[in-house]
N, C-alpha and C. Protein backbone atom coordinates (compact mmCIF):
# COMPACT_ATOMS: atom_id res chain seq x y z
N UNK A 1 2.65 75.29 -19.54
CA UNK A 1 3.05 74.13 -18.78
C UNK A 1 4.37 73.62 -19.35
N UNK A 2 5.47 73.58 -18.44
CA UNK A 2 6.53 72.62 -19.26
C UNK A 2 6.51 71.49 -19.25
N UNK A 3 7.58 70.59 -20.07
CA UNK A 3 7.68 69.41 -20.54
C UNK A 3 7.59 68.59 -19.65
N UNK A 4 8.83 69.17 -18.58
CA UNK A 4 8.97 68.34 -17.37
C UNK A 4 7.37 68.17 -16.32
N UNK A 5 6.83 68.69 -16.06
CA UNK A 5 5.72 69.35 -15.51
C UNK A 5 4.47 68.38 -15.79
N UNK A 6 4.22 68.27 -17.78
CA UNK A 6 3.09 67.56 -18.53
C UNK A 6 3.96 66.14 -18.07
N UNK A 7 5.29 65.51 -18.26
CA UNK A 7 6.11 64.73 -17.94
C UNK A 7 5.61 63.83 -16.98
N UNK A 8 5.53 64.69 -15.76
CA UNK A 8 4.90 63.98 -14.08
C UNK A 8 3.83 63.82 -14.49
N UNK A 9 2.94 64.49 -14.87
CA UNK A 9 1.58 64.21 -14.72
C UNK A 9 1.03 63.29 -15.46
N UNK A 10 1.82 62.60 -16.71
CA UNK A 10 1.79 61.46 -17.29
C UNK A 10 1.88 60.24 -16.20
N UNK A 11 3.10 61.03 -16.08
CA UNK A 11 3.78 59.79 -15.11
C UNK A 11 3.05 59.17 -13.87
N UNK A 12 2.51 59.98 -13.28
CA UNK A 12 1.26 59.75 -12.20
C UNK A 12 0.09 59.06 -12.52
N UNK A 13 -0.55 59.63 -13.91
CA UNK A 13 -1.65 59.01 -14.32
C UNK A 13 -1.35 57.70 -14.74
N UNK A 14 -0.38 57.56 -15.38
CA UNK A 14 0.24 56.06 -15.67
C UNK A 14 0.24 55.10 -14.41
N UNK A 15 0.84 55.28 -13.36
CA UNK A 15 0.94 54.59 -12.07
C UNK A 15 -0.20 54.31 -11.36
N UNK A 16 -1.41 55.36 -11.78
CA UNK A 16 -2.36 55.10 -10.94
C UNK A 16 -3.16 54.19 -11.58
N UNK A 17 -3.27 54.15 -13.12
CA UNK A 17 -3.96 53.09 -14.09
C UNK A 17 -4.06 51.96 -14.20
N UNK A 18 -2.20 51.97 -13.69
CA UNK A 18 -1.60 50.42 -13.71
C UNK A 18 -1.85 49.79 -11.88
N UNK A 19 -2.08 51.00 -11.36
CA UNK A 19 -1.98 50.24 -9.70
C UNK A 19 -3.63 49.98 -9.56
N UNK A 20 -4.81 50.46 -10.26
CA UNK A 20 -5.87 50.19 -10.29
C UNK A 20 -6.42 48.99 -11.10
N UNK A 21 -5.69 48.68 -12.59
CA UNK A 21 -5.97 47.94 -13.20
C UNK A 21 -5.20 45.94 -12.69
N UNK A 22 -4.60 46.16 -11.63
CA UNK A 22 -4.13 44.84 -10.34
C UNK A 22 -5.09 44.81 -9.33
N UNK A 23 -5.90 45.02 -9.65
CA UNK A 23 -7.12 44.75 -8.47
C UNK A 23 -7.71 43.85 -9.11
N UNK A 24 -7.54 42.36 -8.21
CA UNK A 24 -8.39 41.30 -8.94
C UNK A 24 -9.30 41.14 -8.03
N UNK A 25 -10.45 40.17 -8.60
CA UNK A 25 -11.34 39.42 -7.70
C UNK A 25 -11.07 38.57 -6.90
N UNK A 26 -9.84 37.99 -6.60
CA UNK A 26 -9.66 37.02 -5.71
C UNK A 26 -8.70 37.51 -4.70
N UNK A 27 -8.63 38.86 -5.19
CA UNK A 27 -8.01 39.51 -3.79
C UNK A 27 -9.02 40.33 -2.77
N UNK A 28 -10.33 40.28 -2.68
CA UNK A 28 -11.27 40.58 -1.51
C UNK A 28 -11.98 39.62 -1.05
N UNK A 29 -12.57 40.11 -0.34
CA UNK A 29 -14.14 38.82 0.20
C UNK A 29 -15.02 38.54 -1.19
N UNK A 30 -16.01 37.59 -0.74
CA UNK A 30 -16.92 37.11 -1.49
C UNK A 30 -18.03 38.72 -1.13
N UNK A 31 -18.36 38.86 -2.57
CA UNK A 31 -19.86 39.82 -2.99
C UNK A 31 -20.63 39.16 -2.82
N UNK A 32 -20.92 38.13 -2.77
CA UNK A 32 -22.37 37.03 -2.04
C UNK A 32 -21.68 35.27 -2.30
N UNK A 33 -22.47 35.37 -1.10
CA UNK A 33 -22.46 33.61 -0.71
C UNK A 33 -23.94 33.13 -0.54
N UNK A 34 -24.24 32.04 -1.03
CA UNK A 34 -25.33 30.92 -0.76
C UNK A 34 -25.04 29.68 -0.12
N UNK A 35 -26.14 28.73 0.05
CA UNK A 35 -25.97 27.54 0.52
C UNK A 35 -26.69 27.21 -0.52
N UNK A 36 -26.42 25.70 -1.02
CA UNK A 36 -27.40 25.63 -2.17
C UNK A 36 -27.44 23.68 -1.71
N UNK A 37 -28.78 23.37 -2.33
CA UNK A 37 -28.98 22.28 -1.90
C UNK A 37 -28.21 21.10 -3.06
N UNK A 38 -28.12 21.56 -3.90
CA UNK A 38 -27.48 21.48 -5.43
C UNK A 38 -26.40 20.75 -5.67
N UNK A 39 -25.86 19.32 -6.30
CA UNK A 39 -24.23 19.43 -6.14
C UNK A 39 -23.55 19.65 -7.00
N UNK A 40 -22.42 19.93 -6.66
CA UNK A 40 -21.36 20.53 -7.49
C UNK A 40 -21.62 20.51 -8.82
N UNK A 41 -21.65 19.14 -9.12
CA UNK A 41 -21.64 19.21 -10.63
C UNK A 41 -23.17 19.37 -11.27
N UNK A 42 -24.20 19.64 -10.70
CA UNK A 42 -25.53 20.70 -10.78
C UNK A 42 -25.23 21.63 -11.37
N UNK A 43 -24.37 22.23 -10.30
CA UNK A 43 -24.38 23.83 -10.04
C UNK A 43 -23.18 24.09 -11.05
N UNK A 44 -22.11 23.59 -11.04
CA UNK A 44 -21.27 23.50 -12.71
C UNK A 44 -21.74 23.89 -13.84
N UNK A 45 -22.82 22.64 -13.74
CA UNK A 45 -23.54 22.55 -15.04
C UNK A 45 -24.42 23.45 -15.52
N UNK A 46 -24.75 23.95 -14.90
CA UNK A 46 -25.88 25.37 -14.48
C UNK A 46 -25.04 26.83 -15.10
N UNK A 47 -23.67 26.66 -14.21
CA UNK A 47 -22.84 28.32 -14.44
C UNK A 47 -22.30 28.05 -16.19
N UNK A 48 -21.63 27.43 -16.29
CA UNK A 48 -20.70 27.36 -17.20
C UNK A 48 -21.67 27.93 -18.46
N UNK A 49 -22.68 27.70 -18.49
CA UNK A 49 -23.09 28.83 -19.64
C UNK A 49 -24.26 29.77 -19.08
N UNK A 50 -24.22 29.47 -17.79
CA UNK A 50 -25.34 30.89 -17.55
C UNK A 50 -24.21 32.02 -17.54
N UNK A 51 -22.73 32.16 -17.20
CA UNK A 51 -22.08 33.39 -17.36
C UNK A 51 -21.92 33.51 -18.48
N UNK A 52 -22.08 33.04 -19.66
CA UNK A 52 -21.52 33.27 -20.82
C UNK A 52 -21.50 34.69 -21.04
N UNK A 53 -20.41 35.35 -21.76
CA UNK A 53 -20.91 37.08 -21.64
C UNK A 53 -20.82 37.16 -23.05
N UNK A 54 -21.75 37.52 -24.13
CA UNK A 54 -21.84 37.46 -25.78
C UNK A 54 -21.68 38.91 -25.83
N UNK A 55 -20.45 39.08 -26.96
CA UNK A 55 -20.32 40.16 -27.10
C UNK A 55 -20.66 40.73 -28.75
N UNK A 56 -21.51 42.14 -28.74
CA UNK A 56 -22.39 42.36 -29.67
C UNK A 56 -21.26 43.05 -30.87
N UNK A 57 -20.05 43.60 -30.66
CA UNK A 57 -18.72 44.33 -31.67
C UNK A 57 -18.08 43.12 -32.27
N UNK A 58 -17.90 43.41 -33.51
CA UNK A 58 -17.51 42.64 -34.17
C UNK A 58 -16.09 42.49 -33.67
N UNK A 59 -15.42 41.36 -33.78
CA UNK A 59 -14.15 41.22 -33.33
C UNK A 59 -13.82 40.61 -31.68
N UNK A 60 -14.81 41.33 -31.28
CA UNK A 60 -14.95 40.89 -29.99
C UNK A 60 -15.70 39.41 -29.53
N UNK A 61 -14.89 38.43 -28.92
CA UNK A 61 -14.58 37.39 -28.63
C UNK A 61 -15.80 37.21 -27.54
N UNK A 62 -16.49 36.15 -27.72
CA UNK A 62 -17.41 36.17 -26.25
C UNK A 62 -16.73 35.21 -25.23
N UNK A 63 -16.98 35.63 -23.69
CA UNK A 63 -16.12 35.26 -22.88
C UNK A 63 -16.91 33.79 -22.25
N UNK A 64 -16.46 32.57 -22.73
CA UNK A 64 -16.74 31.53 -22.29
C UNK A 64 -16.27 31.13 -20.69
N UNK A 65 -16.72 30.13 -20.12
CA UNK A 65 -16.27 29.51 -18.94
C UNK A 65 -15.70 28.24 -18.60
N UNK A 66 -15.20 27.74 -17.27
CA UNK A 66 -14.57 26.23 -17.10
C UNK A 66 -14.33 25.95 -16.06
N UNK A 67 -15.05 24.63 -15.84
CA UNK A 67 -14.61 24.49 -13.90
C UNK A 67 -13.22 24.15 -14.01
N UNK A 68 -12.75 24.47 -12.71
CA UNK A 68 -11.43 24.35 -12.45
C UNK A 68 -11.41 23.67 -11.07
N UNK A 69 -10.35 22.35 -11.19
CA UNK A 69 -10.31 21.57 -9.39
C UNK A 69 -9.60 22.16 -8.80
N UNK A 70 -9.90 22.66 -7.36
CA UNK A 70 -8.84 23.41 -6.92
C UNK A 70 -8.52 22.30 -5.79
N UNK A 71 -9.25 21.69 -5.47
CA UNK A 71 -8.95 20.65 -4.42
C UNK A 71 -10.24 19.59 -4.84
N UNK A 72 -9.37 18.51 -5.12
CA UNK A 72 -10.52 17.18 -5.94
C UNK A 72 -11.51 16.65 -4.87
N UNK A 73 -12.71 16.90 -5.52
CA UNK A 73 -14.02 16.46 -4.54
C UNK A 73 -14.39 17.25 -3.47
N UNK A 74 -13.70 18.23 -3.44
CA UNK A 74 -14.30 19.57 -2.39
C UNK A 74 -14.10 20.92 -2.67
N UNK A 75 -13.44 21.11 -3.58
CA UNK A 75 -13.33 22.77 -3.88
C UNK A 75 -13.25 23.01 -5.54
N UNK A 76 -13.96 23.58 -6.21
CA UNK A 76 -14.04 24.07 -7.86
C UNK A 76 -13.98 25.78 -7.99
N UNK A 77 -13.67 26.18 -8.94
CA UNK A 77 -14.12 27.03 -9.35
C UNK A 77 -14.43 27.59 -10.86
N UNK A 78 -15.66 27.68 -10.87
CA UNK A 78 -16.05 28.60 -12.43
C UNK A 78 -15.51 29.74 -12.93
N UNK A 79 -14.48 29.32 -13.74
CA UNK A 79 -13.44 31.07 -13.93
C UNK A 79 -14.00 30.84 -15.78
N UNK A 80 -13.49 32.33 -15.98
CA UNK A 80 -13.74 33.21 -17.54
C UNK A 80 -12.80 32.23 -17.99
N UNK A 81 -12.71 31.35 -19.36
CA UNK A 81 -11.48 31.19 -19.57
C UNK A 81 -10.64 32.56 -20.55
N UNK A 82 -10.99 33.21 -20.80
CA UNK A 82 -10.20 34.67 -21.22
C UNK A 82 -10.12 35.15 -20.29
N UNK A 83 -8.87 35.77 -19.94
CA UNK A 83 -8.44 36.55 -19.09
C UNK A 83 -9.37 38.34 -19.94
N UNK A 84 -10.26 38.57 -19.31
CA UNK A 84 -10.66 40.10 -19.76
C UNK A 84 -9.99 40.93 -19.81
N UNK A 85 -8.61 41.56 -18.82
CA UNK A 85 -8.57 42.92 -18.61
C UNK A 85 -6.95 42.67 -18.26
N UNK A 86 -5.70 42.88 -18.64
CA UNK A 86 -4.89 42.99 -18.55
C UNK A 86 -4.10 41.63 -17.47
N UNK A 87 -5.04 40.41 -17.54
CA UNK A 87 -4.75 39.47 -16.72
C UNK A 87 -5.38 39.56 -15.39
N UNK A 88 -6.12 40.50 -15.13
CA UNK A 88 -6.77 40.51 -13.56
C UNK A 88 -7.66 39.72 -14.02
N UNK A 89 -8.16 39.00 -12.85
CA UNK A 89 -9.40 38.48 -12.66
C UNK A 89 -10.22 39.12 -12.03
N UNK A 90 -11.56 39.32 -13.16
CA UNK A 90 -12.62 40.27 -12.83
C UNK A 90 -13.80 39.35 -11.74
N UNK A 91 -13.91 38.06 -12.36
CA UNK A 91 -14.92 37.69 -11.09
C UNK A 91 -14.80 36.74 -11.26
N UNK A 92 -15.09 35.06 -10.65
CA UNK A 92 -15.32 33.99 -10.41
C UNK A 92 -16.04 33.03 -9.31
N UNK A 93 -16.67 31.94 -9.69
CA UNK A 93 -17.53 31.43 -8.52
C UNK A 93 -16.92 30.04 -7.82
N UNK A 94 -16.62 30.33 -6.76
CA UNK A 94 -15.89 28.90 -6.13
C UNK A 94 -17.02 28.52 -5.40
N UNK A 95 -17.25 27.27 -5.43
CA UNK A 95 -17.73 26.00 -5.19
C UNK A 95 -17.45 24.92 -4.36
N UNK A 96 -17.92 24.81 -2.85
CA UNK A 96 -17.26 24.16 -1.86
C UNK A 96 -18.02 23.35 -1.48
N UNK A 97 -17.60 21.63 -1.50
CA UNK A 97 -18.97 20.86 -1.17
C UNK A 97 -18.71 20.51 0.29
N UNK A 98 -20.08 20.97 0.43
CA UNK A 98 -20.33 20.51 2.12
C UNK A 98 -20.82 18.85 2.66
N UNK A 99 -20.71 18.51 4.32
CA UNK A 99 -20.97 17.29 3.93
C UNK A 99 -22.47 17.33 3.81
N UNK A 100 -22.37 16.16 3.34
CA UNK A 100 -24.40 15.69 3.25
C UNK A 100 -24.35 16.05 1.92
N UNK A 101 -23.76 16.90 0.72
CA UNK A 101 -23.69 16.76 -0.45
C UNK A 101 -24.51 18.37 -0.72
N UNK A 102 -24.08 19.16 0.06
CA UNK A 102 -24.97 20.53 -0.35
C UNK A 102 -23.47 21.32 -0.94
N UNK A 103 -24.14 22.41 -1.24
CA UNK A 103 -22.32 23.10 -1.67
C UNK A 103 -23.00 24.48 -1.64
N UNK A 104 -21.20 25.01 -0.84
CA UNK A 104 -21.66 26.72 -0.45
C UNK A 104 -20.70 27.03 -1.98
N UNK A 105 -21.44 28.27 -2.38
CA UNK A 105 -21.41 29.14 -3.26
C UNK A 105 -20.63 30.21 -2.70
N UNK A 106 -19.81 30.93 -3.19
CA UNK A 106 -19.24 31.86 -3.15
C UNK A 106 -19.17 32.71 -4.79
N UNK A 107 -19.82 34.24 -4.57
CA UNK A 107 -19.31 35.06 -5.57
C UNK A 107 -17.90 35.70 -5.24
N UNK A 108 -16.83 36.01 -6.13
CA UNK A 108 -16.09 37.11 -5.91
C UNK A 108 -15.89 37.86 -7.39
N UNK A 109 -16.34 39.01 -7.23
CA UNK A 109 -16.51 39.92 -8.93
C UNK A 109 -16.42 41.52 -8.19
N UNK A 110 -15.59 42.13 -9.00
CA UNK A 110 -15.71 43.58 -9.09
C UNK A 110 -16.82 43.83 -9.49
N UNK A 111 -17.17 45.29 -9.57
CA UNK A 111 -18.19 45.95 -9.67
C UNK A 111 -18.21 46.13 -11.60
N UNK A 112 -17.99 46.37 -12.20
CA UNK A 112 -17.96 46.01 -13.59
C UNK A 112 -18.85 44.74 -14.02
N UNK A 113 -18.22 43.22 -13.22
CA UNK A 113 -19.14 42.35 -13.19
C UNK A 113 -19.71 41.98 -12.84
N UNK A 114 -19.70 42.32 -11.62
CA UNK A 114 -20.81 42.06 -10.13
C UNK A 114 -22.49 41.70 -11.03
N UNK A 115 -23.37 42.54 -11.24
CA UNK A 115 -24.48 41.96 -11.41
C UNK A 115 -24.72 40.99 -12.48
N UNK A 116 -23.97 40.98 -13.39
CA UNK A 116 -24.13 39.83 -14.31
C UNK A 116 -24.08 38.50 -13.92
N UNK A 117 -22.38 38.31 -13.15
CA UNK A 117 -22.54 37.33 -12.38
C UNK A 117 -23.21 36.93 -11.64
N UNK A 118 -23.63 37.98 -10.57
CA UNK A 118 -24.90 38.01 -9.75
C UNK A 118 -25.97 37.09 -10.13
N UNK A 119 -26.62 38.05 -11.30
CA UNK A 119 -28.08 37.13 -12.40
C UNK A 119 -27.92 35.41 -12.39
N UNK A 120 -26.00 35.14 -12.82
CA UNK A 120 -26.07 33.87 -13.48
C UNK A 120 -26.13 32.57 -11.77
N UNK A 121 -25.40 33.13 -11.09
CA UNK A 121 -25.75 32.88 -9.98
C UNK A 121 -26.91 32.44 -9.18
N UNK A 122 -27.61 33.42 -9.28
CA UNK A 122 -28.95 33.52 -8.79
C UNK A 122 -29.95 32.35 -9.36
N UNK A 123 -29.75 32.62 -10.69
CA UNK A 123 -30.16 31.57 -11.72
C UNK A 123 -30.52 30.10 -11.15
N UNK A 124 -29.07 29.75 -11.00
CA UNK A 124 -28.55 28.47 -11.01
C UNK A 124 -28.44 27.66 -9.53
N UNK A 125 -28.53 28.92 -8.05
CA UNK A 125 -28.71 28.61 -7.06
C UNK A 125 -29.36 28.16 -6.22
């Protein structure tokens, strides 16, 4: 094989790593939605440590959580505060209060985190 040859094929695998590893969670649909009778700050109070993700390697940081206002008194969301993976966002739960005081749930998580979040979700819904 020549240089030039092993060269591209770096070069390809590189591009495809980096064009796979920009796939965030807030660039598809929701992986599940609820209605929950619950309000906001329930259901806050509920995620922020049911996602906790404890990590068992030494060195390794466990990934805490934090609501975030995205629009005051009607829209939150429960994000990682560590960015996991090269700055993508792997999953998060936005939080939309409906009237009468119920709030729809939205998951959005890749498949990596999909069922964990799922669990903490489920949990708390």
């Amino acid at each position: 094989m020549t240089v030039m040859r092993i060269f591209r094929t770096l070069a390809a695998t590189l591009c495809a790593i980096s064009a796979a590893s920009c796939v965030s969670a807030r660039n598809g649909e929701p992986s599940k939605t609820w209605e929950s009778n619950k309000s906001v700050d329930a259901l806050a109070t509920c995620l922020v440590p049911a996602l906790l993700i404890k990590h068992t390697f030494p060195g390794d940081p466990d990934v805490t959580h934090y609501l975030q206002t995205i629009i005051p008194g009607r829209v939150y969301e429960v994000q990682p505060q560590q960015i996991i993976t090269l700055g993508v966002e792997r999953y998060f739960v936005r939080l939309t209060v409906k009237e009468g005081g119920a709030t729809h749930v939205e998951l959005f998580a890749d498949s990596a985190y999909r069922q964990h979040a799922l669990n903490a979700v489920n949990s708390c819904a």
